[in-house]
Protein backbone atom coordinates (compact mmCIF):
# COMPACT_ATOMS: atom_id res chain seq x y z
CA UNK A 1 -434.86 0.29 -164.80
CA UNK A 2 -433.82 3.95 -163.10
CA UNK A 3 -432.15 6.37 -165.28
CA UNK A 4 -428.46 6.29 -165.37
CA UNK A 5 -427.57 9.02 -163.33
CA UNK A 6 -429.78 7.71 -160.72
CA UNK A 7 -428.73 4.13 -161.16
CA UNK A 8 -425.07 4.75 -160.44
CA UNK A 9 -425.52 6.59 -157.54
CA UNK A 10 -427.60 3.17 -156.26
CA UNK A 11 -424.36 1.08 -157.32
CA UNK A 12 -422.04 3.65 -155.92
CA UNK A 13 -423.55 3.22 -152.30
CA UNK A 14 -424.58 -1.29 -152.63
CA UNK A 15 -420.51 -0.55 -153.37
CA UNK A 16 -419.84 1.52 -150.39
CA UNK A 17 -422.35 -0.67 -148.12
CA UNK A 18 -420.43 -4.04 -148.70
CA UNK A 19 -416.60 -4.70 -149.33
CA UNK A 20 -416.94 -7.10 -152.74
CA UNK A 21 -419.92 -7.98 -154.43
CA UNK A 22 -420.66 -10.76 -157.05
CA UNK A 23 -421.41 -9.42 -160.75
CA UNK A 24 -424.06 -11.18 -161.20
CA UNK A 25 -425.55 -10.32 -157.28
CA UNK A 26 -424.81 -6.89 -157.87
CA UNK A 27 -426.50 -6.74 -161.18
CA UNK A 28 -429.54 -8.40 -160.19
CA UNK A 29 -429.79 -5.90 -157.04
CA UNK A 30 -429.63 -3.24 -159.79
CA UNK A 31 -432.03 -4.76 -162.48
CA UNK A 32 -429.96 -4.56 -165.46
CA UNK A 33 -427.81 -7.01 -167.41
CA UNK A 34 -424.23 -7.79 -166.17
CA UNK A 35 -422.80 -5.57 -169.33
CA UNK A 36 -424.86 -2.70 -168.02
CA UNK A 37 -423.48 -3.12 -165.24
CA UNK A 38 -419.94 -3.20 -167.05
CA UNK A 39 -420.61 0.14 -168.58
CA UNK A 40 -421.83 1.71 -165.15
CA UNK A 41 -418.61 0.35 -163.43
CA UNK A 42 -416.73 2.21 -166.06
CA UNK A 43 -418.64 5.08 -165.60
CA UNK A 44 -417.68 5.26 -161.75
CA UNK A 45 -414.48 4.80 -162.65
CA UNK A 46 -414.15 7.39 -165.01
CA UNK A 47 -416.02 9.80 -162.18
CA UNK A 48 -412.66 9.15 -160.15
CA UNK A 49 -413.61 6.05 -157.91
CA UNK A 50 -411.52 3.62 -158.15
CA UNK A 51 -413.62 -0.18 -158.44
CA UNK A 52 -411.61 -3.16 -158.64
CA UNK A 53 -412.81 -6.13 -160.39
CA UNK A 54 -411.46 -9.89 -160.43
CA UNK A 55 -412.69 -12.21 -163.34
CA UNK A 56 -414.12 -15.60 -163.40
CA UNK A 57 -417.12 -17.18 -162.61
CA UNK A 58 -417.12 -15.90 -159.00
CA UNK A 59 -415.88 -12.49 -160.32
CA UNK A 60 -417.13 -9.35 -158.89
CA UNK A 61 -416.16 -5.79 -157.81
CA UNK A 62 -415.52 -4.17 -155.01
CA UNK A 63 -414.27 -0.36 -153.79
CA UNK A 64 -409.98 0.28 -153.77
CA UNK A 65 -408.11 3.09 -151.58
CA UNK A 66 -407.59 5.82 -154.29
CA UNK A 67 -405.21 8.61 -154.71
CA UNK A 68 -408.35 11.37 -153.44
CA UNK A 69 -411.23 10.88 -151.64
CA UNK A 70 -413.98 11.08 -154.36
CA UNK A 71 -417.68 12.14 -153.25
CA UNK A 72 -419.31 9.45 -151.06
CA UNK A 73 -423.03 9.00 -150.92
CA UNK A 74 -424.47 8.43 -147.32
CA UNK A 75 -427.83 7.17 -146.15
CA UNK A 76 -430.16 8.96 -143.77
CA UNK A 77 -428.60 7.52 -140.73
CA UNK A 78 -424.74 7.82 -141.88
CA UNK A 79 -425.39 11.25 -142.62
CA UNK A 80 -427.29 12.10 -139.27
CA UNK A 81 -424.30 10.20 -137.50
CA UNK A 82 -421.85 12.25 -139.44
CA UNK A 83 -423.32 15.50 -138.38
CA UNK A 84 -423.30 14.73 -135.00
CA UNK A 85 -419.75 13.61 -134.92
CA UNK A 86 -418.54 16.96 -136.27
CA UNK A 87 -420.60 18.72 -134.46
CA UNK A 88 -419.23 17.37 -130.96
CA UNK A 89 -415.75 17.26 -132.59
CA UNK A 90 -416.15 21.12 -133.54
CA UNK A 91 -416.62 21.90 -129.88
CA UNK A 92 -412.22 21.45 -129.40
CA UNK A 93 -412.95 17.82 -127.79
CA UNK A 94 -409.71 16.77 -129.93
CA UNK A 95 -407.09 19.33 -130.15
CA UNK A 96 -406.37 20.29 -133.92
CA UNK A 97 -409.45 18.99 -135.94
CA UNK A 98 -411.90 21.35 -134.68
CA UNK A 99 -411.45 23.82 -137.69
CA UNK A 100 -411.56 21.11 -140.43
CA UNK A 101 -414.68 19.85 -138.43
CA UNK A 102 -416.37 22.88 -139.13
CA UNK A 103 -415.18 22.92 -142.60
CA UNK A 104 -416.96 19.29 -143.30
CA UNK A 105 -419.76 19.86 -140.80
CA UNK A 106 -420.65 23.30 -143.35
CA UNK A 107 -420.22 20.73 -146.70
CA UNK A 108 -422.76 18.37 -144.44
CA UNK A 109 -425.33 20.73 -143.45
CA UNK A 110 -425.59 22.68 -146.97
CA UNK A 111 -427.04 19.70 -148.89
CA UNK A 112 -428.87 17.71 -145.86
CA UNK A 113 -432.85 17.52 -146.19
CA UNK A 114 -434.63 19.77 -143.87
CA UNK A 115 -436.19 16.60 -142.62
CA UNK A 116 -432.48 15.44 -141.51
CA UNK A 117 -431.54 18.68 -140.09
CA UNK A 118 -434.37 18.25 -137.92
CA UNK A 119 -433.38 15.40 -136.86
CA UNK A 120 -429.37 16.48 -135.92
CA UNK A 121 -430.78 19.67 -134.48
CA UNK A 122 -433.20 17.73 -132.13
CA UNK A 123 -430.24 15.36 -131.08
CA UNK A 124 -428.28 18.18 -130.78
CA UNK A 125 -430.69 19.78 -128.30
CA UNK A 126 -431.69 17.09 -125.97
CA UNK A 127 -427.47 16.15 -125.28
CA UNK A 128 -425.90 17.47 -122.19
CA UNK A 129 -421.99 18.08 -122.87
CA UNK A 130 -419.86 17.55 -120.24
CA UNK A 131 -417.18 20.08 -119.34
CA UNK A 132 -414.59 20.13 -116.66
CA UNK A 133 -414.34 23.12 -113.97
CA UNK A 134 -413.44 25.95 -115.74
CA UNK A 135 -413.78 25.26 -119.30
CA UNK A 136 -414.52 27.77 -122.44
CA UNK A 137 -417.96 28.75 -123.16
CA UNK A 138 -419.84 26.17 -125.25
CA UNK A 139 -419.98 27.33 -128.94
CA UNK A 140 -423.17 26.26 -130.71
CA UNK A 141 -422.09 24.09 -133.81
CA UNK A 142 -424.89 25.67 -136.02
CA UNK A 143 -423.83 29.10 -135.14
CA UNK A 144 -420.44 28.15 -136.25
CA UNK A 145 -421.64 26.74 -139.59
CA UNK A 146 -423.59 29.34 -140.66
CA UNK A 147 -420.85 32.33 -139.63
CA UNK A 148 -418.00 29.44 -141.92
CA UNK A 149 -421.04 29.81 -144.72
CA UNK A 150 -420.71 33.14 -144.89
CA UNK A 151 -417.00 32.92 -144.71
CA UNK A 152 -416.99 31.21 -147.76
CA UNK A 153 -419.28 32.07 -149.66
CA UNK A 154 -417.78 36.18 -149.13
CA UNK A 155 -421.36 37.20 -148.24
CA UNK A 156 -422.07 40.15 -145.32
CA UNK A 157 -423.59 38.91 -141.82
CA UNK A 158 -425.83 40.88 -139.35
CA UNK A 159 -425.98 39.58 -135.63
CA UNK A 160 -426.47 40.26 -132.39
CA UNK A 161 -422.77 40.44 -129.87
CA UNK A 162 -422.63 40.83 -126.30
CA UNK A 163 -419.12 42.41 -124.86
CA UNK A 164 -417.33 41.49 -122.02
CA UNK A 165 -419.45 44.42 -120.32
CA UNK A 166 -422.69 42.79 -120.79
CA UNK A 167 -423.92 45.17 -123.23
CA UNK A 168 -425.86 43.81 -126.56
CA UNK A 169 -425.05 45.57 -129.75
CA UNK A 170 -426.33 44.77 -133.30
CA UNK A 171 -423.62 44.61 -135.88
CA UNK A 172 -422.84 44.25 -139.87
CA UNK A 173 -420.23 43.02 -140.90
CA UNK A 174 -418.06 41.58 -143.49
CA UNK A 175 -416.37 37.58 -142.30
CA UNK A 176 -413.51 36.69 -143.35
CA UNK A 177 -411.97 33.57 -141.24
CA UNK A 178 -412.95 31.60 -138.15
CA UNK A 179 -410.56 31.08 -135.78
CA UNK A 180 -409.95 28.61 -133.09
CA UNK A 181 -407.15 29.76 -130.25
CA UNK A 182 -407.26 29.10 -126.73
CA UNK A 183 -410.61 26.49 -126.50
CA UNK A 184 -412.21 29.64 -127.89
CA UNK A 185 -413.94 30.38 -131.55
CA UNK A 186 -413.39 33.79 -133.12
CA UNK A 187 -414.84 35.22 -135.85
CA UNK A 188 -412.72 38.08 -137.86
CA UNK A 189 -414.38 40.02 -139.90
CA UNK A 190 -414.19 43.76 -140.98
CA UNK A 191 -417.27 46.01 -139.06
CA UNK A 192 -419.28 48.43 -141.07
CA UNK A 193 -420.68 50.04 -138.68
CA UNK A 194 -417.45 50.28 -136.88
CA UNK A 195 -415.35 51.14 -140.09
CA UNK A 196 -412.26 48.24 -138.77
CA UNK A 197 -411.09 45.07 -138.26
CA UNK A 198 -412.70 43.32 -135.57
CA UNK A 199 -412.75 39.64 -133.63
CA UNK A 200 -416.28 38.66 -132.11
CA UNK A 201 -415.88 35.47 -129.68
CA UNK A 202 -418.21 33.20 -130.99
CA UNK A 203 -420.27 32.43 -128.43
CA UNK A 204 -421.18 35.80 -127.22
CA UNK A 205 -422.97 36.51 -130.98
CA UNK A 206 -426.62 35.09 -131.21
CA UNK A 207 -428.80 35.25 -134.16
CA UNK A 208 -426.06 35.34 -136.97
CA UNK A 209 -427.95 35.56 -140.89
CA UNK A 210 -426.75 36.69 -144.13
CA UNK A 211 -427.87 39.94 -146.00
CA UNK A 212 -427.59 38.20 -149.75
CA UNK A 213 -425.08 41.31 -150.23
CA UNK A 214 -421.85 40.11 -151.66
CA UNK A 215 -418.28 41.70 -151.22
CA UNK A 216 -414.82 41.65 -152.11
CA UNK A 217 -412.50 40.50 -149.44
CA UNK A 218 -410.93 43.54 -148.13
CA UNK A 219 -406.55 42.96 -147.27
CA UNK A 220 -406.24 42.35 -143.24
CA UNK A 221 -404.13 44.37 -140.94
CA UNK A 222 -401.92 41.38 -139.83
CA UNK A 223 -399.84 38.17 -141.50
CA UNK A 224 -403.30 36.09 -140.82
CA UNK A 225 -406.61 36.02 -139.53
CA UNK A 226 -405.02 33.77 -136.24
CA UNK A 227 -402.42 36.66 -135.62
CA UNK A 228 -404.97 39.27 -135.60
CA UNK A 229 -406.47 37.49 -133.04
CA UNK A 230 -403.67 36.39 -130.67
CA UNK A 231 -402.96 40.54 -131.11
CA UNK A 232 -406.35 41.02 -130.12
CA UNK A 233 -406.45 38.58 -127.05
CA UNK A 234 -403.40 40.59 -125.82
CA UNK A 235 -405.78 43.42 -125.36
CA UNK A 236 -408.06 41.57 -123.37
CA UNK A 237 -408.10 41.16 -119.53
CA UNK A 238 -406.34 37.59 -118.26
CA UNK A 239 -402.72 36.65 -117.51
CA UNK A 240 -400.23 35.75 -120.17
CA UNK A 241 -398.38 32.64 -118.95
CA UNK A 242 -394.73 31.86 -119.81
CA UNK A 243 -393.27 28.68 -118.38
CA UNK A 244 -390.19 26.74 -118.87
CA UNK A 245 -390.79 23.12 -119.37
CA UNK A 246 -388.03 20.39 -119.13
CA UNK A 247 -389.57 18.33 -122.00
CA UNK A 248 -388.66 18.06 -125.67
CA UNK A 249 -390.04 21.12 -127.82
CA UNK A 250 -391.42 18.98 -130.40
CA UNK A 251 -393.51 16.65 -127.63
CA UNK A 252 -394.96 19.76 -126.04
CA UNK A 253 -395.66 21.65 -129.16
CA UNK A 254 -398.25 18.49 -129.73
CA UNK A 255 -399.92 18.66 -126.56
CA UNK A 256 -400.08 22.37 -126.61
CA UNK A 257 -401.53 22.71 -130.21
CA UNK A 258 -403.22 26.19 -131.00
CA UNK A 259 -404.07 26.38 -127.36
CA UNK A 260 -400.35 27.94 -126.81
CA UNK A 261 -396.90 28.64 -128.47
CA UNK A 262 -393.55 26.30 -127.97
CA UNK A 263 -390.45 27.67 -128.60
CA UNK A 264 -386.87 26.05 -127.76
CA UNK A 265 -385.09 26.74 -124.75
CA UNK A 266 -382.03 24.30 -124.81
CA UNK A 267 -379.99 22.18 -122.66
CA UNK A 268 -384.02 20.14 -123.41
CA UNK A 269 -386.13 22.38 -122.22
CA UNK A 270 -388.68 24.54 -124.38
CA UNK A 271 -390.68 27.73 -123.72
CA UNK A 272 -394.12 27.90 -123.61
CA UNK A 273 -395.83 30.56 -123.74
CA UNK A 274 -400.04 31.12 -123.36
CA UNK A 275 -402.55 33.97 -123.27
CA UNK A 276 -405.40 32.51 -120.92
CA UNK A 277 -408.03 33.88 -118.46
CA UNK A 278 -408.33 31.16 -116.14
CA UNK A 279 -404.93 29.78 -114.82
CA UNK A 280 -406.76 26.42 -114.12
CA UNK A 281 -406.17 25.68 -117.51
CA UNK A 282 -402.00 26.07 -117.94
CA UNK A 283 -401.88 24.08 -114.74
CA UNK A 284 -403.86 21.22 -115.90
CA UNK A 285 -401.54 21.29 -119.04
CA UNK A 286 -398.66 21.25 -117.24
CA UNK A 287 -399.78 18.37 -115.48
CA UNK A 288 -400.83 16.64 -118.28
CA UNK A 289 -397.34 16.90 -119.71
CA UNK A 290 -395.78 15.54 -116.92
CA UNK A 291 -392.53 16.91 -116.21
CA UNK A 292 -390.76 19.28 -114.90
CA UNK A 293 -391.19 23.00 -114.98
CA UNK A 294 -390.19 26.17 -114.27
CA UNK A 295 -392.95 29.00 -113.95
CA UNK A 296 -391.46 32.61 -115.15
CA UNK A 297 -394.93 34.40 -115.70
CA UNK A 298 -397.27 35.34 -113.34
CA UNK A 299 -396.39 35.00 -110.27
CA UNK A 300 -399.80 33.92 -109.36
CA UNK A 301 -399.70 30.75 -111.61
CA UNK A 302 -396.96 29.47 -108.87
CA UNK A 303 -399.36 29.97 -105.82
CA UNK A 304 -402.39 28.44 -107.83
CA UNK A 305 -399.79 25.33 -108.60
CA UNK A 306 -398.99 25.27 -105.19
CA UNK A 307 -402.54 25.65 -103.96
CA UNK A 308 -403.08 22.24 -105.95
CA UNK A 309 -399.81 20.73 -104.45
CA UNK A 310 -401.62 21.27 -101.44
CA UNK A 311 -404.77 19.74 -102.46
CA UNK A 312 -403.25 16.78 -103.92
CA UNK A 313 -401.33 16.23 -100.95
CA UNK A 314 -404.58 15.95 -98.56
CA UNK A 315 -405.75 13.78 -101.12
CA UNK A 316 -403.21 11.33 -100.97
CA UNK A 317 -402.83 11.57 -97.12
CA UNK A 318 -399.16 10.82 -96.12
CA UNK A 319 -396.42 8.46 -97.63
């Protein structure tokens, strides 16, 4: 018979694998007696899941909702699947999960078996992503988790950046949030080398590893790390893109998610407002909204609409 520990992680997962199992079934799949199995059921319990029994001669116990999600114990494929999943969902393919994707994918990755993280890694390699036209720079998923790692664990991160220019610089700093605005990643963190607050676009840094040198979290120049870096992206080269949209504020703010702000307008209508560098996006937005619209800001977001007007209309051919 397995120790207890190791036992009733065994029963935790033959409870996770099927929805209701027999006592006696469950008991025998365990080798020990059915009051073993009592006191192991108890045990779970008492850990915070919450196992339901029914009495009788056919009774037997099976997993409830609970008021938490307690710890759940995966098997080498679940786990493998897992990681994949959050890796492709930390890439923005769902607007407003990819932050808590990195969150879990880091909780994943720090206690998987090298053996396992061979396996995601190789997975990860050999798939293609798809992208459409003029989409963000991919951001590699285990770049990500080791630069949220760091994050949390308040530890100081060398790497290699390349700016806008082209030009490669090594830098040290200390990470404090990640970031994700504008199907972009962005790390802030506070430069040593640099002596300030800075925001490194995630996929231009390569190489990121910790120095094992701890630090105290030093107080940021803004109300949060996601202002710093809309202030930031202000700075930068691109178009800022303010459009009034005959559509209910609430509705559009849902669409738009962190790729924009929504303010109301009335009489319906709402404001948005983006910071972009490509105006292909805000116009496939817009469309994807699907009502009317007003364009205030730039004027060269109304000729690229109308330049796909025009497109569309060849398309379609005549009425």
């Amino acid at each position: 018979m397995a120790n207890t520990s190791s036992r009733t992680l065994r029963l935790l997962s033959l409870l996770q694998t099927h929805r209701y199992w027999p006592g006696p079934e469950l008991a025998v799949r365990l080798g020990v007696s059915v009051r073993t199995l009592r006191r192991d059921i108890d045990r779970l319990r008492e850990l915070g899941y919450p196992v339901e029994a029914s009495r009788g001669v056919d009774g037997g116990y099976q997993l409830a909702a609970g008021a938490a999600l307690p710890p759940l114990v995966l098997d080498d494929e679940e786990a493998v699947a897992l990681a994949v999943g959050l890796q492709a969902a930390a890439h923005g393919g769902v607007a407003g999960i990819a932050e808590s994707s990195v969150r879990a994918l880091t909780k994943v990755v720090q206690v998987m078996p090298p053996r396992l993280r061979r396996r995601v890694d190789a997975l990860r390699a050999m798939t293609v992503p798809v992208t459409w036209g003029s989409a963000a720079p991919s951001t590699d998923p285990a770049v990500l988790t080791a630069l949220a790692q760091a994050c949390r664990d308040t530890e100081r991160l060398e790497f290699g950046y390349t700016a806008r220019s082209g030009e490669r610089t090594d830098r040290h700093v200390e990470p404090l949030r990640l970031v994700s605005l504008g199907r972009r990643w962005y790390l802030v963190a506070y430069d040593l080398g640099r002596h300030d607050w800075r925001s490194f676009r995630v996929d231009r840094i390569d190489a990121p590893r910790t120095t094992g040198a701890r630090f105290l979290p030093r107080s940021l120049p803004a109300e949060d790390a996601a202002a710093f870096v809309r202030a930031s992206t202000d700075q930068v080269p691109g178009w800022t893109v303010e459009v009034l949209v005959a559509a209910p504020t609430a509705r559009v703010r849902k669409m738009v998610e962190r790729w924009g702000t929504v303010d109301d307008a009335g009489d319906g209508r709402c404001r948005l407002t983006m910071r972009v560098d490509s105006l292909d996006w805000p116009a496939m937005l817009l469309g994807a909204i699907g009502a009317d619209f007003e364009v205030v800001s730039p004027p060269e977001l109304l000729d690229h609409v109308r330049g796909w007007a025009r497109t569309f209309e060849r398309a379609t051919g005549p009425a």
